[in-house]
Protein backbone atom coordinates (compact mmCIF):
# COMPACT_ATOMS: atom_id res chain seq x y z
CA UNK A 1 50.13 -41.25 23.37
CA UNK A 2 50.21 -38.59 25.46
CA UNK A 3 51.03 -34.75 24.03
CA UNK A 4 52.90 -31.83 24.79
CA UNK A 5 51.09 -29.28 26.76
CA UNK A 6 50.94 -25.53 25.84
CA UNK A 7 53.45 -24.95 28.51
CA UNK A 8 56.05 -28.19 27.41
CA UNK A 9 55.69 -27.13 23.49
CA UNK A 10 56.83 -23.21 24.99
CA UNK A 11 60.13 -24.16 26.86
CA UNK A 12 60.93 -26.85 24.49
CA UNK A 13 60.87 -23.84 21.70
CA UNK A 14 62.61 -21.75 24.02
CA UNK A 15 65.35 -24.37 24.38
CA UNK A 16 65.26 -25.19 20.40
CA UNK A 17 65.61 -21.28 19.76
CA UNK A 18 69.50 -21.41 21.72
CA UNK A 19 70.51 -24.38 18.50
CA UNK A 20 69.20 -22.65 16.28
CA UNK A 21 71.06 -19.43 17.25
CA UNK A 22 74.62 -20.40 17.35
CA UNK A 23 74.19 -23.09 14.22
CA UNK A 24 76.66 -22.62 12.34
CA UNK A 25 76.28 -20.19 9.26
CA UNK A 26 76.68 -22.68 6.52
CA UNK A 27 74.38 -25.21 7.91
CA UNK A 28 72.28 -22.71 8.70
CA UNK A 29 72.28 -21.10 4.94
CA UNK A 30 71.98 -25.22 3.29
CA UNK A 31 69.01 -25.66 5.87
CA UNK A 32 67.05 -22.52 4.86
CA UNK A 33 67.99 -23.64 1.04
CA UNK A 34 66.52 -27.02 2.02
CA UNK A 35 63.02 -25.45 3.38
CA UNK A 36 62.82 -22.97 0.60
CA UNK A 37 62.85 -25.94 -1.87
CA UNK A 38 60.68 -27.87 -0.25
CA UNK A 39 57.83 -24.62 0.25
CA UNK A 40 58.02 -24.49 -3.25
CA UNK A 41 57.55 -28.06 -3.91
CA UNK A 42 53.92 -27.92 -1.99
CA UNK A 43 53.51 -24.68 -3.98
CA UNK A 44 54.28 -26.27 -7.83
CA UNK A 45 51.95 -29.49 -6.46
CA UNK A 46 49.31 -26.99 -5.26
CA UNK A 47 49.29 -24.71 -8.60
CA UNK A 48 49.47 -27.87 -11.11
CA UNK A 49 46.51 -29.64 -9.17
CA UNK A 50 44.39 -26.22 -9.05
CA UNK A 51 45.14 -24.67 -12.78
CA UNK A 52 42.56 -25.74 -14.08
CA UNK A 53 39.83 -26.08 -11.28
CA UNK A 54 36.73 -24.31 -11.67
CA UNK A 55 35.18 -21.41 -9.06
CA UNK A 56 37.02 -19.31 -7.29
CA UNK A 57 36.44 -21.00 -3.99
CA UNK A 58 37.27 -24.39 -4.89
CA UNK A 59 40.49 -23.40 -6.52
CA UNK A 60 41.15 -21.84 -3.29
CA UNK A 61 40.48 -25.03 -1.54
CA UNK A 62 42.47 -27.37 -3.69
CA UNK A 63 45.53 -25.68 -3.23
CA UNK A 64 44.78 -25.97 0.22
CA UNK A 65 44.50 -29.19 0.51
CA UNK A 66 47.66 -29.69 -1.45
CA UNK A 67 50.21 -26.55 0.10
CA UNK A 68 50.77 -28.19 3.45
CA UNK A 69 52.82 -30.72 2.42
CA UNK A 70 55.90 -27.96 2.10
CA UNK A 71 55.43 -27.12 5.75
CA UNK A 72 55.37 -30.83 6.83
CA UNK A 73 58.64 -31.63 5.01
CA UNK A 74 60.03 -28.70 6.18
CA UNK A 75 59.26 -29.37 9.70
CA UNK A 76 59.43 -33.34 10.24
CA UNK A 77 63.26 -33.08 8.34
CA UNK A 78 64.63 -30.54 10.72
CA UNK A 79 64.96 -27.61 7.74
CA UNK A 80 65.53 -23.85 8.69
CA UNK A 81 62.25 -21.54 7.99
CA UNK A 82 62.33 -18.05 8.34
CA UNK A 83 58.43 -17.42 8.62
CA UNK A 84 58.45 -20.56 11.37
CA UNK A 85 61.87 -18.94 12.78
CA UNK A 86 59.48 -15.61 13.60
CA UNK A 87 58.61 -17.32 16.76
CA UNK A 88 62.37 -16.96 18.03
CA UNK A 89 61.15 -13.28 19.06
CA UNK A 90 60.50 -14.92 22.47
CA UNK A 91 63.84 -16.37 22.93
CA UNK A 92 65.53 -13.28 22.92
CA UNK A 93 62.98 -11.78 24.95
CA UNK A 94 63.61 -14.05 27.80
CA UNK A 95 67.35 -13.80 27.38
CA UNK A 96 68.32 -17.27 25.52
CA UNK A 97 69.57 -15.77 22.96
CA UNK A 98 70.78 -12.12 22.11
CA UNK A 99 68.82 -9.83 19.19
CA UNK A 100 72.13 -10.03 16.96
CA UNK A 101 72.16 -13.80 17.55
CA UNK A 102 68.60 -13.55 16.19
CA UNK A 103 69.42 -11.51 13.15
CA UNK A 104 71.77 -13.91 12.28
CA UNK A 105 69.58 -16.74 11.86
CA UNK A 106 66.88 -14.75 10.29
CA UNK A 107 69.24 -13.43 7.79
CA UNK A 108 71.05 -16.51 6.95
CA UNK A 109 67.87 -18.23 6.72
CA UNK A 110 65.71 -15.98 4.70
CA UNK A 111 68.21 -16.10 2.06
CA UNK A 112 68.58 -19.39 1.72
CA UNK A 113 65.08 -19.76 1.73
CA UNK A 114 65.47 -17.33 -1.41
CA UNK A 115 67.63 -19.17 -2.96
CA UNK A 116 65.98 -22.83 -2.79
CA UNK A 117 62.68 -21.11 -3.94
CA UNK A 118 64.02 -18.87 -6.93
CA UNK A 119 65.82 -21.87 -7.81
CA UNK A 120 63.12 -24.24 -7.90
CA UNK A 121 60.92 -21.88 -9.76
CA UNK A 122 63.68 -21.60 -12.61
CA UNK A 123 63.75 -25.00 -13.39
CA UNK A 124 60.15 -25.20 -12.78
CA UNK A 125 59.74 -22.58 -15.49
CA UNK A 126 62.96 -23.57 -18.37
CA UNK A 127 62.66 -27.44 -17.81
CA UNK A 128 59.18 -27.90 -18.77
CA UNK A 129 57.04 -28.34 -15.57
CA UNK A 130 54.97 -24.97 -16.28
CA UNK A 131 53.80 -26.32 -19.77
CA UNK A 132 51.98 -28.93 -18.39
CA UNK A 133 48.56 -29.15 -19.88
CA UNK A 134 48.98 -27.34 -22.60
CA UNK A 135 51.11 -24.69 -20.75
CA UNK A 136 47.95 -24.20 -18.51
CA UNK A 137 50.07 -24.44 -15.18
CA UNK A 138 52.41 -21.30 -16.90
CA UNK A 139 49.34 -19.16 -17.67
CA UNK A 140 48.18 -19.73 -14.29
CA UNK A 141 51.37 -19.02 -12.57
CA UNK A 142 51.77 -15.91 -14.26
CA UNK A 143 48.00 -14.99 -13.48
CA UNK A 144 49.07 -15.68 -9.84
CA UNK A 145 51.79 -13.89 -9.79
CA UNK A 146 50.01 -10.99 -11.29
CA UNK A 147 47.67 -10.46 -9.02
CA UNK A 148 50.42 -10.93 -5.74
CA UNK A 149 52.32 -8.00 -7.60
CA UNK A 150 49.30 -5.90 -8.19
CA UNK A 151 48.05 -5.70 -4.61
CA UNK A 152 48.02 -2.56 -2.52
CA UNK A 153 51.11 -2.44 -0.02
CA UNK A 154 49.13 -2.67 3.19
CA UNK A 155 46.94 -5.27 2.10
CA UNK A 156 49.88 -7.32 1.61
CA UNK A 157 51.12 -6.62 4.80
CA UNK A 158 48.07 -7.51 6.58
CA UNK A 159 47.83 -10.27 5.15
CA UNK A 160 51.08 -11.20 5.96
CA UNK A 161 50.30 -11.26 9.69
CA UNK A 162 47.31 -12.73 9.48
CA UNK A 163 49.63 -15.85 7.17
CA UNK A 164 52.16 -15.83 9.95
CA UNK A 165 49.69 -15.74 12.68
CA UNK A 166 48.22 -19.85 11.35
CA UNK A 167 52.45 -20.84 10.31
CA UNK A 168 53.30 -20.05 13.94
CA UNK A 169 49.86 -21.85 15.31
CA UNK A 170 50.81 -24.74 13.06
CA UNK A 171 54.39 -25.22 14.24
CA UNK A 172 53.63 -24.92 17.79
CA UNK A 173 50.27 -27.41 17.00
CA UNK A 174 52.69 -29.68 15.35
CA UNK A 175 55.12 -29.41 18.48
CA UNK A 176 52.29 -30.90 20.22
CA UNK A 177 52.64 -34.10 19.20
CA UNK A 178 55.34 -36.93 19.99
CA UNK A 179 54.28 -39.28 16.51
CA UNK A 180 54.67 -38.21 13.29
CA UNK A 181 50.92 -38.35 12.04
CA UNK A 182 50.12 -36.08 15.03
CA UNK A 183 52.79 -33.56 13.85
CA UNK A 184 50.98 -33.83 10.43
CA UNK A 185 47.53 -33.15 11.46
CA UNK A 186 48.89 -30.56 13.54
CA UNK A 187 50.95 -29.00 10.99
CA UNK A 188 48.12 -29.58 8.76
CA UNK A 189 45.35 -27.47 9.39
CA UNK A 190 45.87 -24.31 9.87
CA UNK A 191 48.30 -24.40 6.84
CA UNK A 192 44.88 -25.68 4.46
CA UNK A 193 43.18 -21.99 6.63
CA UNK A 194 45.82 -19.70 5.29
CA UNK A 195 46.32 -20.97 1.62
CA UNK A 196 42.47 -21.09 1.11
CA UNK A 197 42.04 -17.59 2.73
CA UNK A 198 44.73 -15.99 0.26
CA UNK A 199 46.59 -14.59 3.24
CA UNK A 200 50.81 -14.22 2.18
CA UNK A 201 53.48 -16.16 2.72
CA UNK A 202 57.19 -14.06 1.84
CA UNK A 203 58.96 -17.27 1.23
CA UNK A 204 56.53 -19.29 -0.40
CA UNK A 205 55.98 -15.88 -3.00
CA UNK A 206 59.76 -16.42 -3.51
CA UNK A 207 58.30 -19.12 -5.82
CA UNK A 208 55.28 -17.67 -6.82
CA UNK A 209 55.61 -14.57 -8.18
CA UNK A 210 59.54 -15.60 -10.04
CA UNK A 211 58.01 -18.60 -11.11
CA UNK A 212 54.91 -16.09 -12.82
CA UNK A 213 57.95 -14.23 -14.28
CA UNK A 214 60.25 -16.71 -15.43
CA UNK A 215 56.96 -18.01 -17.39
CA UNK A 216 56.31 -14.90 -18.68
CA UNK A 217 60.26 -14.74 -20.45
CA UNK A 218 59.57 -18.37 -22.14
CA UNK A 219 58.32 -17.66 -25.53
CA UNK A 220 56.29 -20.98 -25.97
CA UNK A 221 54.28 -19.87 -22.72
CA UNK A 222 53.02 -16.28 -23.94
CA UNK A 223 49.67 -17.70 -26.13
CA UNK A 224 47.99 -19.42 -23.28
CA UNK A 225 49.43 -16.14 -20.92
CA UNK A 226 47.60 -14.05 -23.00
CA UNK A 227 44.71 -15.65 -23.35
CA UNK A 228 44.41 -15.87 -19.53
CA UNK A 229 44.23 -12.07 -19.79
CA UNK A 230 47.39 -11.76 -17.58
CA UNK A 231 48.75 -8.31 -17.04
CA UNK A 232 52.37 -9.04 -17.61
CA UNK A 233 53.21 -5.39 -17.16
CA UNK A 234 53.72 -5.88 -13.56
CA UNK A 235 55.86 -8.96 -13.53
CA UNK A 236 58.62 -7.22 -12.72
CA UNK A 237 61.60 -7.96 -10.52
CA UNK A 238 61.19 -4.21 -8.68
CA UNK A 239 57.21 -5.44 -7.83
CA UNK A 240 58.01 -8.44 -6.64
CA UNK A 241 60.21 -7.33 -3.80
CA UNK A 242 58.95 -3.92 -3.17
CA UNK A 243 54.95 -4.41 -3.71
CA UNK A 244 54.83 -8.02 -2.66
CA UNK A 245 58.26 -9.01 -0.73
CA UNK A 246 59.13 -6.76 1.88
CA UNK A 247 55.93 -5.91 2.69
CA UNK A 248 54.83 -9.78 3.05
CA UNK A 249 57.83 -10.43 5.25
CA UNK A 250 57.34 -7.91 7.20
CA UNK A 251 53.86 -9.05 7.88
CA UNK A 252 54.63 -12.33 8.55
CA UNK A 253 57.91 -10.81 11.18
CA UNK A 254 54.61 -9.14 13.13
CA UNK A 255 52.23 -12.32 12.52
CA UNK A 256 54.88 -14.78 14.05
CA UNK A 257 55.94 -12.39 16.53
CA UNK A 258 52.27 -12.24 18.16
CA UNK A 259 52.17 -15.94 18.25
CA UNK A 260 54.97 -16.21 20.01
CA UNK A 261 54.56 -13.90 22.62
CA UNK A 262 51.12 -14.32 23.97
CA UNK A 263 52.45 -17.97 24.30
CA UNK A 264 55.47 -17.13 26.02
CA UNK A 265 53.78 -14.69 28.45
CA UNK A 266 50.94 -17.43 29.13
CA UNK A 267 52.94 -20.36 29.25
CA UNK A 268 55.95 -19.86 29.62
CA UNK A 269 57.19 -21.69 33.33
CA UNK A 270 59.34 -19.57 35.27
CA UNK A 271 62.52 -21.30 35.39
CA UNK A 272 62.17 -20.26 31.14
CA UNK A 273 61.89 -16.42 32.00
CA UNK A 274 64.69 -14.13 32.77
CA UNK A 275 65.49 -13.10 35.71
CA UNK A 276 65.88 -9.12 36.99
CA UNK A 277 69.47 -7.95 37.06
């Protein structure tokens, strides 16, 4: 079957962006919700499976093998993704849409994205997921969390882009395709890059890092914390948004943003660009 070309996956964005923009606010906010969940779902899959893997490297590579399938769901069932929604940067640029229109979405979206992942991370944490094995998967949650809070602002921010930058690539790869197992492989990819490279993802740290706390606040969890040598000092609320959040989604913002443009300005037909006056 044939696929989209660089130029067909570009305007059919473009023409996505204008839905996407004058949604309406509640679906948008129960989408993002949806897609926030469903991150966290790869990310609980990809943390049990990797807890107790050995080497630094191929820890890294399990839970990139495993992450992707959040972005997959989140994609093939039509969900709202503020990271993916970076790439509506271009609509606005050529006039589809207008910048409040854009900030709408993004707002909405991110939000519910919040929500869906803080909420799967609480029930994650108080329902008995995390003390699988022993309560290995809460020790290493918390570890994880941890070390996202701990990291120097910029580095998180680079990182972000750099995250953004393969999300963006993988939605317009997985545009590519008109059959669902292309859209997978698409998708799949250059989601495994950025999960085994330890770049950062704002929404899928809305599970991480709450998840790392939340396990940190059940008592039966604390033994095997502490004897992971986790530094529970920073799991705190005020470093997860203000070392790790903002800066992350900011990142990402710039990462996505990138993406889209150099696409739009190379491929983009003419009929999608604005015209003067």
């Amino acid at each position: 079957m044939a696929i989209f070309t660089p130029k067909e996956v570009t305007d059919n964005y473009l023409q996505a962006s204008i839905g996407k923009a004058t949604s309406p606010a509640w679906r948008l906010f129960v989408l993002g919700i949806a897609a926030g969940a469903l991150i966290s779902m790869g990310a609980v899959a990809s943390s049990t499976a990797a807890c107790t893997v050995e080497g630094f490297g191929m820890t890294r590579w399990v839970s990139g093998l495993i992450f992707p399938i959040g972005l997959i769901m989140v994609i093939l069932l039509g969900t709202e993704l503020f990271t993916g929604n970076a790439l509506m940067v271009t609509a606005a640029i050529a006039k589809k849409i207008t910048w409040g229109q854009l900030a709408r979405n993004w707002v909405l979206v991110y939000f519910g994205n919040f929500v869906g992942a803080i909420g799967v991370a609480a029930l994650m944490a108080f329902f008995g997921q995390l003390g699988l094995g022993d309560n290995t998967v809460a020790a290493y949650s918390a570890k994880v969390a941890a070390s996202k809070s701990s990291m120097p602002w910029m580095n998180v921010f680079v990182l972000g882009i750099f995250c953004n930058l393969l999300v963006c690539v993988a939605v317009y790869l997985g545009n590519t395709a008109q059959d669902t197992a292309g859209r997978i492989l698409g998708i799949f990819f250059p989601i495994m890059g950025f999960v085994t490279a330890g770049f950062e993802h704002c929404i899928a740290n809305m599970y991480y890092i709450p998840a790392g706390i939340f396990a940190s606040m059940v008592p039966g969890f604390s033994d095997a914390i502490v004897a992971l040598g986790v530094n529970t000092e920073v799991l705190t609320w005020g470093n997860f948004v203000f070392a790790n959040l903002v800066p992350a989604t900011l990142g990402n913002i710039v990462g996505g943003a990138l993406v889209g443009i150099v696409m739009y300005a190379c491929h983009a037909t003419k009929a999608s660009k604005p015209t003067n006056g």
